[in-house]
N, C-alpha and C. Protein backbone atom coordinates (compact mmCIF):
# COMPACT_ATOMS: atom_id res chain seq x y z
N UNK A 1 60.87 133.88 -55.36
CA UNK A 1 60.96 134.95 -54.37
C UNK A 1 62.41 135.04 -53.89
N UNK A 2 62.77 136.14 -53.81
CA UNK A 2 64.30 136.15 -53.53
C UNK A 2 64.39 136.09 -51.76
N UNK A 3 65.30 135.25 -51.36
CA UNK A 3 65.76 135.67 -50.01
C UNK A 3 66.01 136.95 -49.63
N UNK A 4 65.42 137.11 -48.53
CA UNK A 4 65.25 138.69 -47.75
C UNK A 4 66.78 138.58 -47.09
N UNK A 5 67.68 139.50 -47.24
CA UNK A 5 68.88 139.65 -46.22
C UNK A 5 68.56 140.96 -45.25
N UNK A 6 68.50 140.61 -43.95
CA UNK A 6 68.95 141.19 -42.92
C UNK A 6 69.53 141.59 -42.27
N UNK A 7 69.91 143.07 -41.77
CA UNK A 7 71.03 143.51 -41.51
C UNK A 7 70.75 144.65 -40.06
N UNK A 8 71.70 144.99 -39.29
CA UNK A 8 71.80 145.47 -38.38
C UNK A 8 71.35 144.15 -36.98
N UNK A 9 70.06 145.25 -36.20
CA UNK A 9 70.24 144.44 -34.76
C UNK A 9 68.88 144.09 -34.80
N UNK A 10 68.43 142.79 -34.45
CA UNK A 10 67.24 142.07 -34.14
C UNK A 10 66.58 141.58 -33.08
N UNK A 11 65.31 141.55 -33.11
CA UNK A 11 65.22 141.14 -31.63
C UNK A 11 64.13 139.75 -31.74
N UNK A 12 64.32 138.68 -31.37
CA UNK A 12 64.04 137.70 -32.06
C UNK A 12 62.42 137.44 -31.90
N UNK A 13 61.79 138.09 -31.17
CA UNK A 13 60.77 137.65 -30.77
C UNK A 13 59.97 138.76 -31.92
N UNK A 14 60.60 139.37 -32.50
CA UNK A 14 60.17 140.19 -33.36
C UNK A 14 59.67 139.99 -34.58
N UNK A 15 60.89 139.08 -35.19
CA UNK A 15 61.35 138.28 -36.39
C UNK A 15 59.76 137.55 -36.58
N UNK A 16 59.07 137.34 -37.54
CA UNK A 16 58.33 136.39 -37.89
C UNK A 16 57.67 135.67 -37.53
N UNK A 17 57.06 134.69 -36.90
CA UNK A 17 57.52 133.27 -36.48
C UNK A 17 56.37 132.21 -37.59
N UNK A 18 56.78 131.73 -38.31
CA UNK A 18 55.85 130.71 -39.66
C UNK A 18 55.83 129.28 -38.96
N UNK A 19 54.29 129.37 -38.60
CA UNK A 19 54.07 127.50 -38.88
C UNK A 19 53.77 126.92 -40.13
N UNK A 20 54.32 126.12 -39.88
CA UNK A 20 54.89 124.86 -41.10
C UNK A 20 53.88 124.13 -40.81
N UNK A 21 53.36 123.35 -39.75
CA UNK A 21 52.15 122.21 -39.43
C UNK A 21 51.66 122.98 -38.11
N UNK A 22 51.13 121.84 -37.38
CA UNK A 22 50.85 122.22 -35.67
C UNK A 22 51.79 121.62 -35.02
N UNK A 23 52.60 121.43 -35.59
CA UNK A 23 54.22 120.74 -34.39
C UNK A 23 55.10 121.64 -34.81
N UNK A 24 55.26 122.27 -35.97
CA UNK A 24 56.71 122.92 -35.85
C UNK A 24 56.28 124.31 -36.49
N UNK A 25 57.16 124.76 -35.76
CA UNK A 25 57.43 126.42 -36.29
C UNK A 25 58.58 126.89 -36.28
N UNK A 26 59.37 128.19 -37.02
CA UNK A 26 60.22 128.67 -37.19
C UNK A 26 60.57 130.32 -37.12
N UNK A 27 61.56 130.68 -36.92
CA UNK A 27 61.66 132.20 -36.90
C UNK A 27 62.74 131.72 -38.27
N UNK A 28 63.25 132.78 -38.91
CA UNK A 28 64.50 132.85 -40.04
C UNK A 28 64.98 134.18 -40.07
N UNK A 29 66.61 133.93 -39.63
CA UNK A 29 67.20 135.44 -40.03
C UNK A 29 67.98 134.59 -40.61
N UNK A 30 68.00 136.23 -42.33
CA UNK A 30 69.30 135.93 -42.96
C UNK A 30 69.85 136.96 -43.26
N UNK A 31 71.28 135.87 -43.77
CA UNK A 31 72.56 137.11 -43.70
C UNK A 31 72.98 136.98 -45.53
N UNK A 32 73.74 137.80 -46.39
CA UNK A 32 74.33 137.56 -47.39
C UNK A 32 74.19 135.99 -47.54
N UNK A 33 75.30 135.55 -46.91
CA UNK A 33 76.00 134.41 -47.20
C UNK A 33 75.41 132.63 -45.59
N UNK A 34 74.69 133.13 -44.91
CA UNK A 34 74.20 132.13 -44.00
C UNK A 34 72.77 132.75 -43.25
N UNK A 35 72.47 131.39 -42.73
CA UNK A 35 70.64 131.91 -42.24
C UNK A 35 71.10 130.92 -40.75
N UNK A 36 70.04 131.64 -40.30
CA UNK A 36 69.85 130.89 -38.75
C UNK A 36 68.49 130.78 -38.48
N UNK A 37 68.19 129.42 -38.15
CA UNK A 37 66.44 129.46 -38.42
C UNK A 37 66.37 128.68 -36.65
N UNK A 38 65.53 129.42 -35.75
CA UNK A 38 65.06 128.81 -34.50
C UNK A 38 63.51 128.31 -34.83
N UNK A 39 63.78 126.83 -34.75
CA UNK A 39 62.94 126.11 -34.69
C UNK A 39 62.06 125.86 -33.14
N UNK A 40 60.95 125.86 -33.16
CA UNK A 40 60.19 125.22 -32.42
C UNK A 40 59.54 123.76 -32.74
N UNK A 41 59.78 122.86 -31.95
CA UNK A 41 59.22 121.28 -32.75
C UNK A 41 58.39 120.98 -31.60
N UNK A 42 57.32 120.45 -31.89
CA UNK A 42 56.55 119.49 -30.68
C UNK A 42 56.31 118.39 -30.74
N UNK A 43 56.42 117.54 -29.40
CA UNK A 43 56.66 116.06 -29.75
C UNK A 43 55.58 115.47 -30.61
N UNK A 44 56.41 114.24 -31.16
CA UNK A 44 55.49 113.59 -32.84
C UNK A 44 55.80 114.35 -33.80
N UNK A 45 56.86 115.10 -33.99
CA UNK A 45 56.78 115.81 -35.05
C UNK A 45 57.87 114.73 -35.80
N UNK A 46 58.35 114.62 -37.32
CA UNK A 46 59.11 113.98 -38.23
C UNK A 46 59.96 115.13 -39.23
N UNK A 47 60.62 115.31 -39.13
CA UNK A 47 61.32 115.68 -40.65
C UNK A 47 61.83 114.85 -41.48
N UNK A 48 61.08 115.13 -42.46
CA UNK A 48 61.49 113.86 -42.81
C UNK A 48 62.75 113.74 -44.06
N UNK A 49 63.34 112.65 -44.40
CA UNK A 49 64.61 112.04 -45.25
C UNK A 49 64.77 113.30 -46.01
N UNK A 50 65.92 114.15 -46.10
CA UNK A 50 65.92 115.04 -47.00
C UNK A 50 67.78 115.23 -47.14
N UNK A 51 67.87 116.09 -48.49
CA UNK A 51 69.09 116.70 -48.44
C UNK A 51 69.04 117.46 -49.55
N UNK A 52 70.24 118.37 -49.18
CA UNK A 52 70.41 119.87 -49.71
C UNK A 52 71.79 119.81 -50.21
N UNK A 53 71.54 120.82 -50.96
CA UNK A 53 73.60 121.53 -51.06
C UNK A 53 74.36 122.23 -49.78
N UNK A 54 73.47 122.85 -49.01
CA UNK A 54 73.71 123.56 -47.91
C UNK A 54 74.28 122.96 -46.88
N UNK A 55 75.39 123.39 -46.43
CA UNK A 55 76.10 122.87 -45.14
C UNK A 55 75.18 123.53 -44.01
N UNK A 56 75.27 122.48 -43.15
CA UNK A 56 74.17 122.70 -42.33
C UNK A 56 74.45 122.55 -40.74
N UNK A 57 74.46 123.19 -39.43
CA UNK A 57 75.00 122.64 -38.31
C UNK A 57 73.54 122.75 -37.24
N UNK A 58 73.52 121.80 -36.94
CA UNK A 58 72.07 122.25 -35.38
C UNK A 58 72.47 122.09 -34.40
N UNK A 59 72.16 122.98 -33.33
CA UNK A 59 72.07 123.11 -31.92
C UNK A 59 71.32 122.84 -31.25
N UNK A 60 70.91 122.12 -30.24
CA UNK A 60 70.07 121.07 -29.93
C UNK A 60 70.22 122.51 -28.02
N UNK A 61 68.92 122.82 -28.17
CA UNK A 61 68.72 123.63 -26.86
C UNK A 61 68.23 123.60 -26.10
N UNK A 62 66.47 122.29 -26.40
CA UNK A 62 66.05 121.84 -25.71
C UNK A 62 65.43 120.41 -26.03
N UNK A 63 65.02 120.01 -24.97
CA UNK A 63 64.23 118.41 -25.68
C UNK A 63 64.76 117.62 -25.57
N UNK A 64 65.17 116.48 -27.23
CA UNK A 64 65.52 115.37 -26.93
C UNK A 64 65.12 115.03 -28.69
N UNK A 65 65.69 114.70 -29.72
CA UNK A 65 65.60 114.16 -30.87
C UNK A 65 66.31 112.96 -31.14
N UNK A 66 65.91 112.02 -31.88
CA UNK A 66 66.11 110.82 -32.83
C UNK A 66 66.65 111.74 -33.81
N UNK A 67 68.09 111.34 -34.05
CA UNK A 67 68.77 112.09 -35.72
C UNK A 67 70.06 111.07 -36.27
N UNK A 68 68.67 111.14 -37.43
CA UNK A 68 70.06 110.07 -38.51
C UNK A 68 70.51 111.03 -39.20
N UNK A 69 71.95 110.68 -39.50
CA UNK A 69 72.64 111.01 -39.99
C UNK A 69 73.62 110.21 -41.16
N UNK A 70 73.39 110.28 -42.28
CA UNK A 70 73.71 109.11 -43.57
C UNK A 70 73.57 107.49 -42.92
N UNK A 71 74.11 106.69 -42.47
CA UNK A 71 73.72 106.00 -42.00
C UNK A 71 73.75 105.74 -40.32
N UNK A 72 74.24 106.86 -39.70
CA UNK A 72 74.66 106.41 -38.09
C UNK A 72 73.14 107.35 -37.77
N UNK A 73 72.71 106.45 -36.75
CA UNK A 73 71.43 107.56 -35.39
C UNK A 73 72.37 107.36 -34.28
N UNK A 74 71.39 108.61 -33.89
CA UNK A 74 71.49 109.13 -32.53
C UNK A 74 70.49 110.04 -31.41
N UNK A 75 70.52 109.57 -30.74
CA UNK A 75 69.81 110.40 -29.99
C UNK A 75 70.24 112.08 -29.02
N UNK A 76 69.75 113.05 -29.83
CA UNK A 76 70.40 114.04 -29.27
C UNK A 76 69.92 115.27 -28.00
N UNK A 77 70.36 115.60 -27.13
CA UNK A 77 69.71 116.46 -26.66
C UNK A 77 70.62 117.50 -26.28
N UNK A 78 69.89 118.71 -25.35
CA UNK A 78 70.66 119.64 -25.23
C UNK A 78 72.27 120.39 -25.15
N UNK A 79 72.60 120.80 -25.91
CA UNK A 79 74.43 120.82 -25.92
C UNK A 79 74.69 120.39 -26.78
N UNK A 80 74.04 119.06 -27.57
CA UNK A 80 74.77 118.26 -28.69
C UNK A 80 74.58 119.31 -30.11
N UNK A 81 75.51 118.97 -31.02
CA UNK A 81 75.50 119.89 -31.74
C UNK A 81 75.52 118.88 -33.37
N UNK A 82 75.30 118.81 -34.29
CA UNK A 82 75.48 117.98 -35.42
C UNK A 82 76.09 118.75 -36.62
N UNK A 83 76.94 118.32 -36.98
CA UNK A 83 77.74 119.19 -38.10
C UNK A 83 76.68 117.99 -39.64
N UNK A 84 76.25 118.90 -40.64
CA UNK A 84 75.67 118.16 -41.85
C UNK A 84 76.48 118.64 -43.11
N UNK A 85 77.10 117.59 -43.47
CA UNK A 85 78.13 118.43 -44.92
C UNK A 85 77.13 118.20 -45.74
N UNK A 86 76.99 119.25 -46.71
CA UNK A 86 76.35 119.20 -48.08
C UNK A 86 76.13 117.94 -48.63
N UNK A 87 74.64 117.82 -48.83
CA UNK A 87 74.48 116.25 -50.26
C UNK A 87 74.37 115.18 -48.92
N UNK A 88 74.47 114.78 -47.85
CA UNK A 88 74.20 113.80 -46.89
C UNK A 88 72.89 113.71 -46.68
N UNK A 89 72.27 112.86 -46.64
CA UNK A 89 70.71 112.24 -46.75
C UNK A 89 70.38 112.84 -44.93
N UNK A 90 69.47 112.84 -44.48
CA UNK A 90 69.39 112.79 -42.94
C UNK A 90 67.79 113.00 -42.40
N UNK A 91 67.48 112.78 -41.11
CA UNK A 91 66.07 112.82 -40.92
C UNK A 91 65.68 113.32 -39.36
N UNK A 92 64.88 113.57 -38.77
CA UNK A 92 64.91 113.92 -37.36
C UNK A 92 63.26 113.09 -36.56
N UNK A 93 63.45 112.96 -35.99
CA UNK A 93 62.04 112.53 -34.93
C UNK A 93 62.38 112.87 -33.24
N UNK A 94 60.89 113.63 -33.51
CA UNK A 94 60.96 114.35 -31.99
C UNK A 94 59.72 113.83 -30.99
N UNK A 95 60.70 113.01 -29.91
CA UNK A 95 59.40 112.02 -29.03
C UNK A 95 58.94 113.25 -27.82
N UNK A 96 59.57 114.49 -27.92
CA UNK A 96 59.35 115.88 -26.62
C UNK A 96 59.63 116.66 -27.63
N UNK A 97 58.72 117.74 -26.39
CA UNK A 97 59.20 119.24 -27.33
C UNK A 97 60.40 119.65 -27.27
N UNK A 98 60.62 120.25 -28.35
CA UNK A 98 62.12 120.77 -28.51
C UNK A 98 62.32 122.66 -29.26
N UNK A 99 63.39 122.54 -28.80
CA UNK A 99 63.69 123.10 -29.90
C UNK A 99 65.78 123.23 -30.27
N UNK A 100 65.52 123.89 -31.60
CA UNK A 100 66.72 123.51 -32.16
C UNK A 100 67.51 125.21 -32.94
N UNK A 101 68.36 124.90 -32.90
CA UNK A 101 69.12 126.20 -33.53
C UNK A 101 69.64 125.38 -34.67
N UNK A 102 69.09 126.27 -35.86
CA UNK A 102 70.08 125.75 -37.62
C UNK A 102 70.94 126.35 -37.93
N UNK A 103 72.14 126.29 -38.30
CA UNK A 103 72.61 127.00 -39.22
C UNK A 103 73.08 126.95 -40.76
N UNK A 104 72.85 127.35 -41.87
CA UNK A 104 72.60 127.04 -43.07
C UNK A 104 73.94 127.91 -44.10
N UNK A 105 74.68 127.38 -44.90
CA UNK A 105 75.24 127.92 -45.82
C UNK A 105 75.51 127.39 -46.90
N UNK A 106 75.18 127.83 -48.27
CA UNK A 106 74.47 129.44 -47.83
C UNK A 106 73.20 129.05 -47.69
N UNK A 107 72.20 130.37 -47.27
CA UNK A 107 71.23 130.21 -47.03
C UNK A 107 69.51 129.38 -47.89
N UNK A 108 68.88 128.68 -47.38
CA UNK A 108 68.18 127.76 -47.68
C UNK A 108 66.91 128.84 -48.27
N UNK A 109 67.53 128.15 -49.97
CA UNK A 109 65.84 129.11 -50.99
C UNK A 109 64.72 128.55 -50.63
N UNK A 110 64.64 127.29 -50.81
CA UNK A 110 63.50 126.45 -50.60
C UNK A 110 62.66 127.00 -49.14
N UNK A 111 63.36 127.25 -48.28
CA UNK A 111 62.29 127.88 -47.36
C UNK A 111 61.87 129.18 -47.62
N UNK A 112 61.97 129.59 -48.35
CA UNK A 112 60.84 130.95 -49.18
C UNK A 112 59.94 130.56 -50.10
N UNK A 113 60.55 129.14 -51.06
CA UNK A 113 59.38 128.97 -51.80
C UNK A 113 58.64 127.95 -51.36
N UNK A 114 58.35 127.58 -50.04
CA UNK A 114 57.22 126.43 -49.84
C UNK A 114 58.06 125.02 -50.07
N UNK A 115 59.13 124.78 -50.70
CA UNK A 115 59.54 123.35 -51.19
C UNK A 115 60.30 122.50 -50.35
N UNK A 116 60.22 123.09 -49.25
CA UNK A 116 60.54 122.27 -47.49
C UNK A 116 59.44 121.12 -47.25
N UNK A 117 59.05 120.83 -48.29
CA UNK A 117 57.80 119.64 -48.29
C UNK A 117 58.21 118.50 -47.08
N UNK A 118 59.02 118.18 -46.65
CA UNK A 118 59.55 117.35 -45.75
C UNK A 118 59.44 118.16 -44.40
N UNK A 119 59.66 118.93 -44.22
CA UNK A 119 59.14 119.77 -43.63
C UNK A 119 57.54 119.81 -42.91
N UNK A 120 56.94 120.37 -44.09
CA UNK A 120 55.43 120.78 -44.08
C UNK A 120 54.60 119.76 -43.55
N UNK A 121 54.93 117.95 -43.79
CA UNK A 121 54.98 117.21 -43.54
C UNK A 121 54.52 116.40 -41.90
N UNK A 122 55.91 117.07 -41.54
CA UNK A 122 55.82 117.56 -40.25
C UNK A 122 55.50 116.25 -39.05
């Protein structure tokens, strides 16, 4: 399935919103060349060990997450921001609800075809 690109003005509550399990859900806008996916997570949720080609940055807006990062954790919450370079292993655990702002480049195929299995997981 090809990535949908989106263009002009959005209104987010509009956009989609796909559950993945009963802890997390997502909205996804994309652009040509980057996606921005607002996550909803609820506490107990896992993402689990994964990595991509995609440079990746999250915005941490609400809550409170456990996030490794190749080998350093941390505990992150609102304001903190995580830069992910391409090919770095990483994982998340959420002890509160949260939620998170992604940003992806370029944009992530695997979340069109289901293969966010780490994810789904949940």
């Amino acid at each position: 399935m090809p990535i949908p690109v989106m263009r002009g003005f959005l209104n987010l509550d509009k956009v989609p919103e796909e559950k993945l399990t009963p802890l997390i859900s997502r909205r996804i806008v994309t652009g040509e060349k980057e996606m921005v996916v607002f996550f909803k997570i609820k506490a107990g949720a896992h993402a689990g060990a994964h990595k991509h080609p995609n440079e990746q940055i999250s915005c941490m807006v609400s809550g409170r997450m456990e996030f490794r990062l190749g080998n350093e954790k941390r505990i992150c919450g609102p304001g903190d921001v995580v830069v992910i370079p391409p090919g770095v292993e990483h994982e998340a655990w959420f002890p509160e609800d949260t939620e998170v702002i992604d940003v992806f480049t370029p944009p992530r195929e695997d979340f069109y075809t289901g293969e966010d299995t780490y994810l789904r997981k949940g």
